[in-house]
C-alpha atoms as a PDB file:
ATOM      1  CA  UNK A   1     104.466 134.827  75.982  1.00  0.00           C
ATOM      2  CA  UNK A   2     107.475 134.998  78.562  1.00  0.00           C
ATOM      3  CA  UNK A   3     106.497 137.211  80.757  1.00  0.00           C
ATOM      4  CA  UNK A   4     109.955 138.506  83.506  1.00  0.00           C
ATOM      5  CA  UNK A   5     110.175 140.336  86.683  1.00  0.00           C
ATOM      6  CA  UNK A   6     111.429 144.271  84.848  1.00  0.00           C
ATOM      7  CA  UNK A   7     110.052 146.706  85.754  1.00  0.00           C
ATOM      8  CA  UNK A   8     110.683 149.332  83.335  1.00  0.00           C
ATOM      9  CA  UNK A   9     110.893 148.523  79.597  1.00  0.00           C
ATOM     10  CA  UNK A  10     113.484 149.127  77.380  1.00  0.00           C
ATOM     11  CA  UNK A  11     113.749 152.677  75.460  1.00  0.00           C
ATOM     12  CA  UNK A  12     117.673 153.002  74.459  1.00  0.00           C
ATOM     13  CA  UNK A  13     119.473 150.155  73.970  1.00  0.00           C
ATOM     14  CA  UNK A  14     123.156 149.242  73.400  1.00  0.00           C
ATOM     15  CA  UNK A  15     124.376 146.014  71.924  1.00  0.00           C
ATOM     16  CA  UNK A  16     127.822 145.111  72.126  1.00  0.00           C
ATOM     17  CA  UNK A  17     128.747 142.785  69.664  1.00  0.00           C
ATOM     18  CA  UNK A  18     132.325 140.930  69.816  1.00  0.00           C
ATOM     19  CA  UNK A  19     133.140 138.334  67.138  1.00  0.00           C
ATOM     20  CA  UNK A  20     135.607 138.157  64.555  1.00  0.00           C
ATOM     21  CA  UNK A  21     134.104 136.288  62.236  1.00  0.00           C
ATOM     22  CA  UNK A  22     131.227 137.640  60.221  1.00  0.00           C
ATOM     23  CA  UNK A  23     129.619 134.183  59.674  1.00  0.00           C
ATOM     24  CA  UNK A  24     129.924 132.420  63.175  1.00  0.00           C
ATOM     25  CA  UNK A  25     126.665 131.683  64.754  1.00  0.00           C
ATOM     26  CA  UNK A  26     127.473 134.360  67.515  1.00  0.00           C
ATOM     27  CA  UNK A  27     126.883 136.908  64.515  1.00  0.00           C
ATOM     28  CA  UNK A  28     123.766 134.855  63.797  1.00  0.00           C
ATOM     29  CA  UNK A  29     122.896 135.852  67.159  1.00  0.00           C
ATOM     30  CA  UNK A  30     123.565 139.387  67.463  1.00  0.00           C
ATOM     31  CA  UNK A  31     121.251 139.283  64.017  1.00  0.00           C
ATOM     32  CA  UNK A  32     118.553 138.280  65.961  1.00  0.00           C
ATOM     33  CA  UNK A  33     118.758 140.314  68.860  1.00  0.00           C
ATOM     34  CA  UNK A  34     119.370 143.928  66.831  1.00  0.00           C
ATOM     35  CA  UNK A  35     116.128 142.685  64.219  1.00  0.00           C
ATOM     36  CA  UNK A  36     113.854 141.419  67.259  1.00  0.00           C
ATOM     37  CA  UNK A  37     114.609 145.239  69.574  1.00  0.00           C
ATOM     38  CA  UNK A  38     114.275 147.517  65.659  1.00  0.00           C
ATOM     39  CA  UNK A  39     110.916 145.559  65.272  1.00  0.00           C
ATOM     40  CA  UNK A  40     110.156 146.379  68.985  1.00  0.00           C
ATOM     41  CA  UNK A  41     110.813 150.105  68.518  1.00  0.00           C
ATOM     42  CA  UNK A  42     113.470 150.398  70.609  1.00  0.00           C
ATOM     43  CA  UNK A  43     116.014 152.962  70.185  1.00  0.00           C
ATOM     44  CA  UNK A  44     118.996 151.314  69.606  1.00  0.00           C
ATOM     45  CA  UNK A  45     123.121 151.967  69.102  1.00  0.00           C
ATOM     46  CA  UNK A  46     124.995 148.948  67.837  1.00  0.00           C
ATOM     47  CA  UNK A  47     129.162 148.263  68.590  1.00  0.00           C
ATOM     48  CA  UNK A  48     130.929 145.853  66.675  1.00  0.00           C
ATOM     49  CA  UNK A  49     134.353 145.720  68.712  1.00  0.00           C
ATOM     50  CA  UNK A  50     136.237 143.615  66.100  1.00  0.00           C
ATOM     51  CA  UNK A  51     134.660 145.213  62.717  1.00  0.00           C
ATOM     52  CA  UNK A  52     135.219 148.724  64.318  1.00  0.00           C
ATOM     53  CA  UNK A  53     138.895 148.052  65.247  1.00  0.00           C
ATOM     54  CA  UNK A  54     138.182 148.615  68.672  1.00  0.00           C
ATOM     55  CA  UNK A  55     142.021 148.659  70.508  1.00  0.00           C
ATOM     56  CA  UNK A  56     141.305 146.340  74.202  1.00  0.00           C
ATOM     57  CA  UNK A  57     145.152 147.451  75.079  1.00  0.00           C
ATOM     58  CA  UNK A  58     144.965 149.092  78.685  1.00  0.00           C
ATOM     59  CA  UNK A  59     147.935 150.860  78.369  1.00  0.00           C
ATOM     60  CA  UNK A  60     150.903 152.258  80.656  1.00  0.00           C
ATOM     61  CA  UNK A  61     150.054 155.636  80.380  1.00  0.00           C
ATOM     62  CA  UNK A  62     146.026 154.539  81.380  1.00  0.00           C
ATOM     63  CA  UNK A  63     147.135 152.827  84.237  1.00  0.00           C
ATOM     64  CA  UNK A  64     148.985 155.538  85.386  1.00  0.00           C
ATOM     65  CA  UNK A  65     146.088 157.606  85.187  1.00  0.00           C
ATOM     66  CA  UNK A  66     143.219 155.294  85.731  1.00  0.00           C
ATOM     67  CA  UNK A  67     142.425 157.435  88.685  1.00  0.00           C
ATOM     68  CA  UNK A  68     141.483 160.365  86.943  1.00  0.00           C
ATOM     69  CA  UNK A  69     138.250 160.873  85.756  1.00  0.00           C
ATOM     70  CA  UNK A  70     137.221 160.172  82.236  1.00  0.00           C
ATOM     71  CA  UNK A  71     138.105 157.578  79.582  1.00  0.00           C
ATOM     72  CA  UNK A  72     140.858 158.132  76.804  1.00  0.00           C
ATOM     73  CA  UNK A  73     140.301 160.118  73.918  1.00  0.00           C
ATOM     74  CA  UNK A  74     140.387 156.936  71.290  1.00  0.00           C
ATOM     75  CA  UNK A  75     137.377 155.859  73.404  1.00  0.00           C
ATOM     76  CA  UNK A  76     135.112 158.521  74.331  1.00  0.00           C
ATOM     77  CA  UNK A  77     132.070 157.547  71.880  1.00  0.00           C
ATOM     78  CA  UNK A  78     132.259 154.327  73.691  1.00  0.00           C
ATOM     79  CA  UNK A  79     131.422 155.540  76.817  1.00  0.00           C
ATOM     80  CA  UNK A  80     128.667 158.347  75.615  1.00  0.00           C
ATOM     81  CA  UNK A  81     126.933 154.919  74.788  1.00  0.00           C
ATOM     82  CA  UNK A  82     127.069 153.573  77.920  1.00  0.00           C
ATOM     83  CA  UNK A  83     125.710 156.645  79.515  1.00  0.00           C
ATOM     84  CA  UNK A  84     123.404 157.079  76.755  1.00  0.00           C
ATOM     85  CA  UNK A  85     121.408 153.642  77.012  1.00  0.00           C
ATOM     86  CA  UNK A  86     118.854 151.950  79.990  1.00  0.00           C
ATOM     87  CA  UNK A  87     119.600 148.655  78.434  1.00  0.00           C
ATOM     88  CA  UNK A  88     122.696 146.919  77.869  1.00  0.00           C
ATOM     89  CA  UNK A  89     123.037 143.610  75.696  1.00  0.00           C
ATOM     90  CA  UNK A  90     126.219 141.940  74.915  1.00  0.00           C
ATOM     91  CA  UNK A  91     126.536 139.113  72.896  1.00  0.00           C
ATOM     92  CA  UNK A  92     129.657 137.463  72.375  1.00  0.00           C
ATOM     93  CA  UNK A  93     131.152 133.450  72.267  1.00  0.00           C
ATOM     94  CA  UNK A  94     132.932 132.592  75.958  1.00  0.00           C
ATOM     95  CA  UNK A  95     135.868 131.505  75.504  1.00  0.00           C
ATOM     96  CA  UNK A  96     138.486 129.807  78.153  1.00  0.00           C
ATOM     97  CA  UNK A  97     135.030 130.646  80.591  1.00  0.00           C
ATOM     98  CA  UNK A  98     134.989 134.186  80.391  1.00  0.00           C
ATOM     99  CA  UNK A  99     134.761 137.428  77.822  1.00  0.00           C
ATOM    100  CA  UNK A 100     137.191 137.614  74.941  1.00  0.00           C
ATOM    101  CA  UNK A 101     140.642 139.422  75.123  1.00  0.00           C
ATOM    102  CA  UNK A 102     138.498 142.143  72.829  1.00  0.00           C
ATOM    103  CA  UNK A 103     135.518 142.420  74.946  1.00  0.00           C
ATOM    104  CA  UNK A 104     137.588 142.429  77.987  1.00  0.00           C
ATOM    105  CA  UNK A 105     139.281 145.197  76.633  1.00  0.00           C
ATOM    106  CA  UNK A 106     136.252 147.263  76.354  1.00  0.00           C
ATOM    107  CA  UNK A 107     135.331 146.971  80.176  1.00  0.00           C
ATOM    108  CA  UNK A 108     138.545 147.726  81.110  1.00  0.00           C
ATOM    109  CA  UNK A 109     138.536 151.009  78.974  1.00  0.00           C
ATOM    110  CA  UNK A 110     135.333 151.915  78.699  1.00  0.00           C
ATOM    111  CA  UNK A 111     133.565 151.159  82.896  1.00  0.00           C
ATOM    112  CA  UNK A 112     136.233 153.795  84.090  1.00  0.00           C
ATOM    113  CA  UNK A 113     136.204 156.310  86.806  1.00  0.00           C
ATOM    114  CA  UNK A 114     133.933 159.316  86.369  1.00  0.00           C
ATOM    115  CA  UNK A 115     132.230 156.613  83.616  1.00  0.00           C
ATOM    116  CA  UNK A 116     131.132 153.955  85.375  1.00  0.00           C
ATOM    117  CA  UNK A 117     132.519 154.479  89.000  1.00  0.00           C
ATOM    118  CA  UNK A 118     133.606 157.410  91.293  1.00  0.00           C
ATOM    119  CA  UNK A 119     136.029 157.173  94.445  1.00  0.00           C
ATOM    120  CA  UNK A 120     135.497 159.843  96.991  1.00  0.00           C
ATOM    121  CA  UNK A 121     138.111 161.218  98.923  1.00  0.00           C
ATOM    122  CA  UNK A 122     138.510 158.970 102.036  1.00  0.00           C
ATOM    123  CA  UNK A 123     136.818 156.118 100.540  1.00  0.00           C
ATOM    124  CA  UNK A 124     137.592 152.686  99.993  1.00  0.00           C
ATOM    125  CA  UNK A 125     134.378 151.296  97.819  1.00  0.00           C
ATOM    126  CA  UNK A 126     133.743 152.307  94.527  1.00  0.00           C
ATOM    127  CA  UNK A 127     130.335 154.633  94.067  1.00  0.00           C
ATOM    128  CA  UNK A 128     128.737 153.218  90.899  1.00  0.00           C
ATOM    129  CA  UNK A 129     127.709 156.121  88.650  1.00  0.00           C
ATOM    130  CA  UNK A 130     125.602 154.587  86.061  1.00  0.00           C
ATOM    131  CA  UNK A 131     122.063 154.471  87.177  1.00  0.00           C
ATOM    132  CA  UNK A 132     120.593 154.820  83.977  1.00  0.00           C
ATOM    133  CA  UNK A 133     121.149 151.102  83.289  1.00  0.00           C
ATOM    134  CA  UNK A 134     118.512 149.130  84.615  1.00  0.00           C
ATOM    135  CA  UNK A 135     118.737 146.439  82.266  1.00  0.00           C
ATOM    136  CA  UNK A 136     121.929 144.220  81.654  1.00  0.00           C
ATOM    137  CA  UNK A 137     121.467 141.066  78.959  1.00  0.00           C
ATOM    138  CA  UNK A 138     124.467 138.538  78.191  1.00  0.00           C
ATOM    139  CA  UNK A 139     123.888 136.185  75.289  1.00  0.00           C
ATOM    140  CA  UNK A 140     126.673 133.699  74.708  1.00  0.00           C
ATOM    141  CA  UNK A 141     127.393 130.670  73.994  1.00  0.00           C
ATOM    142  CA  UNK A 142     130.166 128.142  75.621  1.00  0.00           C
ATOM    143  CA  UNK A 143     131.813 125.413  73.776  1.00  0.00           C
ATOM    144  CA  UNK A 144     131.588 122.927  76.785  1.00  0.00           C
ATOM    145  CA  UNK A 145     128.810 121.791  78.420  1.00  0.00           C
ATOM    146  CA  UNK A 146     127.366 123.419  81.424  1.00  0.00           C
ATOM    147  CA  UNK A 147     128.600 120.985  84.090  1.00  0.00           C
ATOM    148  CA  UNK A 148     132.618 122.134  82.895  1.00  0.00           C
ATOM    149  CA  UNK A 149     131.312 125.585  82.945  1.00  0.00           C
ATOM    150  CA  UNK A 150     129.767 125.084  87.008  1.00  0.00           C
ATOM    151  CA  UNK A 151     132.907 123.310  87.665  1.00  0.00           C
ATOM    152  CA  UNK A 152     135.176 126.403  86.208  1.00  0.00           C
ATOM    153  CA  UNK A 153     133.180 128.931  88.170  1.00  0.00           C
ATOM    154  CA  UNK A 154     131.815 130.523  85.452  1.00  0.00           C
ATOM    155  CA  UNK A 155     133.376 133.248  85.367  1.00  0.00           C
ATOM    156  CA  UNK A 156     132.293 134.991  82.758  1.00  0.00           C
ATOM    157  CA  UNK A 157     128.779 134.552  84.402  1.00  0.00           C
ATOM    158  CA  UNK A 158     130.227 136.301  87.627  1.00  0.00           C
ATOM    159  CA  UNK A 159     131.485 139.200  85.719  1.00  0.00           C
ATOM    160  CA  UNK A 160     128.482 140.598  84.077  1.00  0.00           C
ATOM    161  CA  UNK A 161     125.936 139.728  86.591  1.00  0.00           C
ATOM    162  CA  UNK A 162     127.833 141.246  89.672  1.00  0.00           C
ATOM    163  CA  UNK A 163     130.893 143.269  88.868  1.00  0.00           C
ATOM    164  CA  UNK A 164     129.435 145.057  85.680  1.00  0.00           C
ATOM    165  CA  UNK A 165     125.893 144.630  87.566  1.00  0.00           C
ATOM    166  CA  UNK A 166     127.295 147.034  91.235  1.00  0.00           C
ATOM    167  CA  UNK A 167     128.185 149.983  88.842  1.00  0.00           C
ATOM    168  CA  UNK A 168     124.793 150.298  87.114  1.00  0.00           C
ATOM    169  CA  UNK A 169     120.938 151.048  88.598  1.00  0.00           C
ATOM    170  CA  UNK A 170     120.816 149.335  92.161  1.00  0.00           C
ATOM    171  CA  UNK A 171     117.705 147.718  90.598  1.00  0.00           C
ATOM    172  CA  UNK A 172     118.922 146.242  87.789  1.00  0.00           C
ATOM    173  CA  UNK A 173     117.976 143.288  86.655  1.00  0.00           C
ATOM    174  CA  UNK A 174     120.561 140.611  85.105  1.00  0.00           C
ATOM    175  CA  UNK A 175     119.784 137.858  82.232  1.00  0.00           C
ATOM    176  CA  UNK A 176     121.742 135.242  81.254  1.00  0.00           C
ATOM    177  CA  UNK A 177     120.819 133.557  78.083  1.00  0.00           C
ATOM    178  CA  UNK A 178     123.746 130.926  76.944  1.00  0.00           C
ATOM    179  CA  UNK A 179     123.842 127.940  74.799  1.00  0.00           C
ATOM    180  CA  UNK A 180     125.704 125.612  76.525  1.00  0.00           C
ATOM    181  CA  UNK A 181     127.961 122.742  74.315  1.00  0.00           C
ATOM    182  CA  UNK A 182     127.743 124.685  71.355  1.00  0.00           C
ATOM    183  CA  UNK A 183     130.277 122.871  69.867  1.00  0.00           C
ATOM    184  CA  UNK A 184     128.379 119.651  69.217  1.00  0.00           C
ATOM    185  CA  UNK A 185     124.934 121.426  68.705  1.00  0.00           C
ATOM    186  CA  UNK A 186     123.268 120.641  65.390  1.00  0.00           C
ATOM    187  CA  UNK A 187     120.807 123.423  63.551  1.00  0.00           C
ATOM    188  CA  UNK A 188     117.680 122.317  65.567  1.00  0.00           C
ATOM    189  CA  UNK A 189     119.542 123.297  68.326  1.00  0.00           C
ATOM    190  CA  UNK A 190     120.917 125.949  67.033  1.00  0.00           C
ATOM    191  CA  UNK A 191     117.503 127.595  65.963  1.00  0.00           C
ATOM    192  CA  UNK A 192     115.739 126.876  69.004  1.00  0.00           C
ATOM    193  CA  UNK A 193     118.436 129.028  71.052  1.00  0.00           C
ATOM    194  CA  UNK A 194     118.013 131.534  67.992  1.00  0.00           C
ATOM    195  CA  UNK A 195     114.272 131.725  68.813  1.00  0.00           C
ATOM    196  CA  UNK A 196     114.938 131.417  72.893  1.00  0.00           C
ATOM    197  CA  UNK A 197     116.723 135.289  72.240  1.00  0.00           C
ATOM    198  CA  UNK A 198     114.258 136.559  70.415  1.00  0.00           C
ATOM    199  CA  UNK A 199     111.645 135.997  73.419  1.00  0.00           C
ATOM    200  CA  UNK A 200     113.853 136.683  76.307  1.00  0.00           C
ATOM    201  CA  UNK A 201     114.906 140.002  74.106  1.00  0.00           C
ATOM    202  CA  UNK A 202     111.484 140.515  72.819  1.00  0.00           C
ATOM    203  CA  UNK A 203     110.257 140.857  76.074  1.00  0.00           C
ATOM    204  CA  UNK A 204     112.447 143.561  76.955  1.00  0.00           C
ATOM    205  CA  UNK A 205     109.915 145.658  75.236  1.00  0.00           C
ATOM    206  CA  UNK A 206     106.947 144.787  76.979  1.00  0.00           C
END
């Protein structure tokens, strides 16, 4: 049994799901993530960004107001979720070492002032606003192998486990779970990662 250092187990959580292909392993994935948290009993809301036509397009007129509070209309449900859950998985393929276009989109639109963050008068640092998170899971997978994705930066890495990270819980706990040179993987592999996420996501239950 893996046993990690969380404190608090999971009760609500949301998995965001970007793919656009209904058969890629990624989906495969997500699969076993949502079936391994239902068994678990944990309360769960599922977003498919690509299936639900999610639109990533940060627009002019969002700019212009991305200092008011609030996110746009055509997004609002989105960002119930995020206020709704404790736990936060998304799964997704990295591509060119970071989030897709899509679920770059949805962190642009959805982590947005009064949402995720709140600037007060005076201030130059963001105040993070959602401390119901305590929980934040990426599971991904990376064409190359890991020594590209060190020398890149990784990225992607960065952006979930610190920038996504400072607006949530100041105890929340990060977990990476990748499969690194996916590419060239055969279904051994494959199904040992497969079983690897249903552990490390079982034991957010415990």
């Amino acid at each position: 049994m893996i046993r990690l250092p969380w404190h608090r187990r999971a009760r609500r959580a949301l998995v965001v799901y970007c793919h656009p292909c209904p058969t890629s392993f990624t989906a495969a994935v997500r699969t076993r993530v949502v079936d391994t948290l239902e068994a678990a009993g944990v309360e769960l809301r599922v977003r498919d960004l690509y299936a639900e036509g999610f639109d990533p397009t940060f627009s002019a007129a969002e700019r212009a107001a991305h200092l008011d509070p609030g996110a746009a209309a055509d997004v609002e449900e989105y960002a119930a979720d995020l206020q709704w859950c404790d736990t936060l998985v998304l799964v997704y393929p990295t591509w060119w070492a970071g989030q897709p276009a899509m679920l770059k989109g949805w962190i642009d639109r959805v982590w947005v002032r009064g949402i995720a963050w709140e600037l007060n008068v005076g201030a130059n640092t963001l105040r993070p606003l959602l401390g119901n998170i305590r929980t934040i899971v990426a599971v991904t997978t990376h064409g190359s192998p890991k020594y590209v994705n060190a020398v890149e930066g990784e990225g992607g890495k960065r952006t979930v486990t610190r920038s996504l990270r400072l607006m949530c819980h100041p105890l929340t706990r990060t977990v990476w779970c990748a499969l690194y040179g996916c590419d060239r993987s055969d279904d051994r592999t494959r199904q040992r990662f497969l079983e690897r996420v249903g552990e490390r996501v079982g034991a957010l239950a415990r």
